[in-house]
Protein backbone atom coordinates (compact mmCIF):
# COMPACT_ATOMS: atom_id res chain seq x y z
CA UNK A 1 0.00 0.00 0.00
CA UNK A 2 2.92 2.52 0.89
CA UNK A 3 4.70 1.29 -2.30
CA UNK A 4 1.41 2.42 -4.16
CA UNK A 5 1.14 5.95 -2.51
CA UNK A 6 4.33 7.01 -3.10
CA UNK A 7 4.14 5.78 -6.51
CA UNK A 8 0.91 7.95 -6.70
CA UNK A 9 2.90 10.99 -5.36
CA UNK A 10 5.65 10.66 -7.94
CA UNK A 11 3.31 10.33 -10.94
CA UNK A 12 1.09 13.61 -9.54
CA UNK A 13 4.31 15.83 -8.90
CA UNK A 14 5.42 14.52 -12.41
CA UNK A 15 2.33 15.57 -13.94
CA UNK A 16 1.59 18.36 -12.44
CA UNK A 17 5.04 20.09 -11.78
CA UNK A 18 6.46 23.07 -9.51
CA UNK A 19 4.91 26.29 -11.08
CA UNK A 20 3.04 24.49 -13.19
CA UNK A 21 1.02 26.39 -15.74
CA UNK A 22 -2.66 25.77 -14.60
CA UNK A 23 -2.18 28.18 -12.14
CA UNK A 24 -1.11 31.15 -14.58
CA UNK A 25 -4.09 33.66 -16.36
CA UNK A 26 -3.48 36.09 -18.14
CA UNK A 27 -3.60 40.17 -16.25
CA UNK A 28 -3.15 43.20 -17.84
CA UNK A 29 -4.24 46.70 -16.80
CA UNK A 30 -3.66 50.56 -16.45
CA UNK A 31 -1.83 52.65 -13.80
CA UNK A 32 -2.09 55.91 -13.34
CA UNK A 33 -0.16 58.39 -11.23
CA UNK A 34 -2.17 61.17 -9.90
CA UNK A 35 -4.77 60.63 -12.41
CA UNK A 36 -2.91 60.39 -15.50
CA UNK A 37 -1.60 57.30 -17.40
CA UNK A 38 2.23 56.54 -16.20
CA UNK A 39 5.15 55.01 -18.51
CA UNK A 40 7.68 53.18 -17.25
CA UNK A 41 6.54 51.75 -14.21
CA UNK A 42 7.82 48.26 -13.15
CA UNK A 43 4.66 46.36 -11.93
CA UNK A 44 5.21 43.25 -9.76
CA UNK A 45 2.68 40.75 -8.90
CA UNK A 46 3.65 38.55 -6.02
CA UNK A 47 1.69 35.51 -4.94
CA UNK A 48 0.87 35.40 -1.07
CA UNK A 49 0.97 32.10 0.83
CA UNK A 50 -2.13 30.78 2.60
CA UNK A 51 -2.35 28.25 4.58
CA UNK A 52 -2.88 25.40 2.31
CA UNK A 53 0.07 26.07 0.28
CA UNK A 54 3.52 27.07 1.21
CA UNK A 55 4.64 27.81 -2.60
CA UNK A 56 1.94 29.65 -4.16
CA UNK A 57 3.71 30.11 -7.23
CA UNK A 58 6.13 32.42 -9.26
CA UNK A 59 6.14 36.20 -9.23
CA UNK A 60 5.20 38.33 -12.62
CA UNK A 61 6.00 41.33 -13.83
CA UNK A 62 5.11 44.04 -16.47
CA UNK A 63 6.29 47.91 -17.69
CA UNK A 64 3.54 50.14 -18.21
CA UNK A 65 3.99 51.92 -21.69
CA UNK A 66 3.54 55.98 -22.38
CA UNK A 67 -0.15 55.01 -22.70
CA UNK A 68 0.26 53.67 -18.90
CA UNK A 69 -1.30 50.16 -19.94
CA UNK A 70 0.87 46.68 -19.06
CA UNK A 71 0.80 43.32 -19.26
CA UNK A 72 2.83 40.36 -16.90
CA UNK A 73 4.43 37.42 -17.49
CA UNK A 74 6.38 35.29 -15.12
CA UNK A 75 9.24 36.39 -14.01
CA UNK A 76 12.61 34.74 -15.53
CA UNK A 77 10.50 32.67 -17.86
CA UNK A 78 8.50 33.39 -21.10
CA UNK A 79 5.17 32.68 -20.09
CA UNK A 80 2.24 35.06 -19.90
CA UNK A 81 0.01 35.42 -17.11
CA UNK A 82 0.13 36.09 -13.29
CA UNK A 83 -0.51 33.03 -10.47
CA UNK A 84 -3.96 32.66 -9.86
CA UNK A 85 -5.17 33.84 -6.55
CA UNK A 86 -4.29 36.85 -3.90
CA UNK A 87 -1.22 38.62 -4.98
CA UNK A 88 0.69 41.31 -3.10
CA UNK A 89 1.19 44.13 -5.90
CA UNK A 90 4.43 46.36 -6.08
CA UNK A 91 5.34 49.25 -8.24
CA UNK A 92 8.74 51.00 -9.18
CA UNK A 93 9.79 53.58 -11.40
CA UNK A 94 12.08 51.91 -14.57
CA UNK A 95 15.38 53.29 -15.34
CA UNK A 96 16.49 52.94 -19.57
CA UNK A 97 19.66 50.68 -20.31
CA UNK A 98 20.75 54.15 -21.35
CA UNK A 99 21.04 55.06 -17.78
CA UNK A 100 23.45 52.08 -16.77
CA UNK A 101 27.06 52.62 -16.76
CA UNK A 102 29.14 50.36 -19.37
CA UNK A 103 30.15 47.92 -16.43
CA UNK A 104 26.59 47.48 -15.40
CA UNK A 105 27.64 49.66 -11.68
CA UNK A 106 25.76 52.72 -12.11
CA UNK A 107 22.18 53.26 -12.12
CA UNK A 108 20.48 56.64 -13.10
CA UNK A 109 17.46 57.81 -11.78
CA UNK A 110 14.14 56.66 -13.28
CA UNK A 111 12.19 58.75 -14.67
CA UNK A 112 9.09 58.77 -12.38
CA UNK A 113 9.40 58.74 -8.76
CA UNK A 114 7.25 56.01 -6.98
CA UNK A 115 6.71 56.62 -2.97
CA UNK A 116 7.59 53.64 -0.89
CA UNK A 117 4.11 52.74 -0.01
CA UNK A 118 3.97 51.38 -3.43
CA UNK A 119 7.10 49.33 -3.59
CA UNK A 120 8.10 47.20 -1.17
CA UNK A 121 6.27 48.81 1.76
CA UNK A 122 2.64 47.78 -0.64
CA UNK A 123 -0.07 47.04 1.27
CA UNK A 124 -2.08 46.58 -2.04
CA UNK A 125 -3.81 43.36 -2.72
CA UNK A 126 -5.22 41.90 -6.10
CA UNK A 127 -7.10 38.65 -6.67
CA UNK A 128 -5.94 37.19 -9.87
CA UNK A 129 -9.35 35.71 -11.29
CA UNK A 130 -8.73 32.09 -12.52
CA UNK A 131 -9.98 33.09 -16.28
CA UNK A 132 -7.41 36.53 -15.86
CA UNK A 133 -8.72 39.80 -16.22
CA UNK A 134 -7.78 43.12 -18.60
CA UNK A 135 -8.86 46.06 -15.84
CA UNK A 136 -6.14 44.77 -13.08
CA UNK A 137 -5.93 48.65 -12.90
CA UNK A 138 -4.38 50.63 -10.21
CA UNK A 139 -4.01 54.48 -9.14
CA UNK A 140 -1.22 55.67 -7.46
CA UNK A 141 -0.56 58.81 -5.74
CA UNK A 142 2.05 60.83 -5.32
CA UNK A 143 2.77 63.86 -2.65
């Protein structure tokens, strides 16, 4: 009987996988910054743990573009999508290769400035819908 269990468990983990994409849909949405559409803003959707699962799955990311609108995709990988489920949602302001130093050491300043309440201070929550969603929009402030 054990023999057949962990037989089970091997075949399930093979099937299934770690990060698997079943739990991926697709999010894309707007952010403003005091009401208008922002470019260049790194957005980074972070799965949070409950208690059934101690690896919710990978992190995703998108740049918004001068129209402020972005799309994510996991992060180090090319698949689109964010993990289903209740994500912890940062923002940052994106500096241009053009503002790295030829040895990679220096980084310039990006070109919009995005308080720490938004980065990795965020308190802001999004439920990634199992069929994904196009209005994950957000709207920042800024003093």
């Amino acid at each position: 009987m054990l023999r057949n269990v962990v037989l089970f468990g091997t075949i399930f983990v093979g099937v299934n996988g770690c990060g698997s994409n079943e739990n991926l849909a697709p999010v894309s949405g707007v952010v403003k910054l005091n009401g208008k559409p922002a470019a260049d803003i790194e957005v980074i959707f972070q799965p949070i743990a409950e208690a059934t699962s101690i690896a919710p799955g990978p992190a995703a990311f998108g740049v918004t573009g001068p129209d402020g609108r972005y799309a994510v995709k996991v992060i180090g990988e090319d698949k689109r999508g964010a993990t289903v489920g209740k994500n912890q949602v940062m923002f940052s302001g994106r500096a241009s290769a053009a503002d790295f130093s030829e040895d990679g050491s220096k980084r310039g300043k990006p070109a919009v400035s995005i308080p720490a309440r938004y980065s990795n201070e965020s308190k802001i929550e999004f439920e990634v819908p199992a069929k994904g969603t196009t209005s994950a929009d957000f709207e920042l402030k800024s003093p």
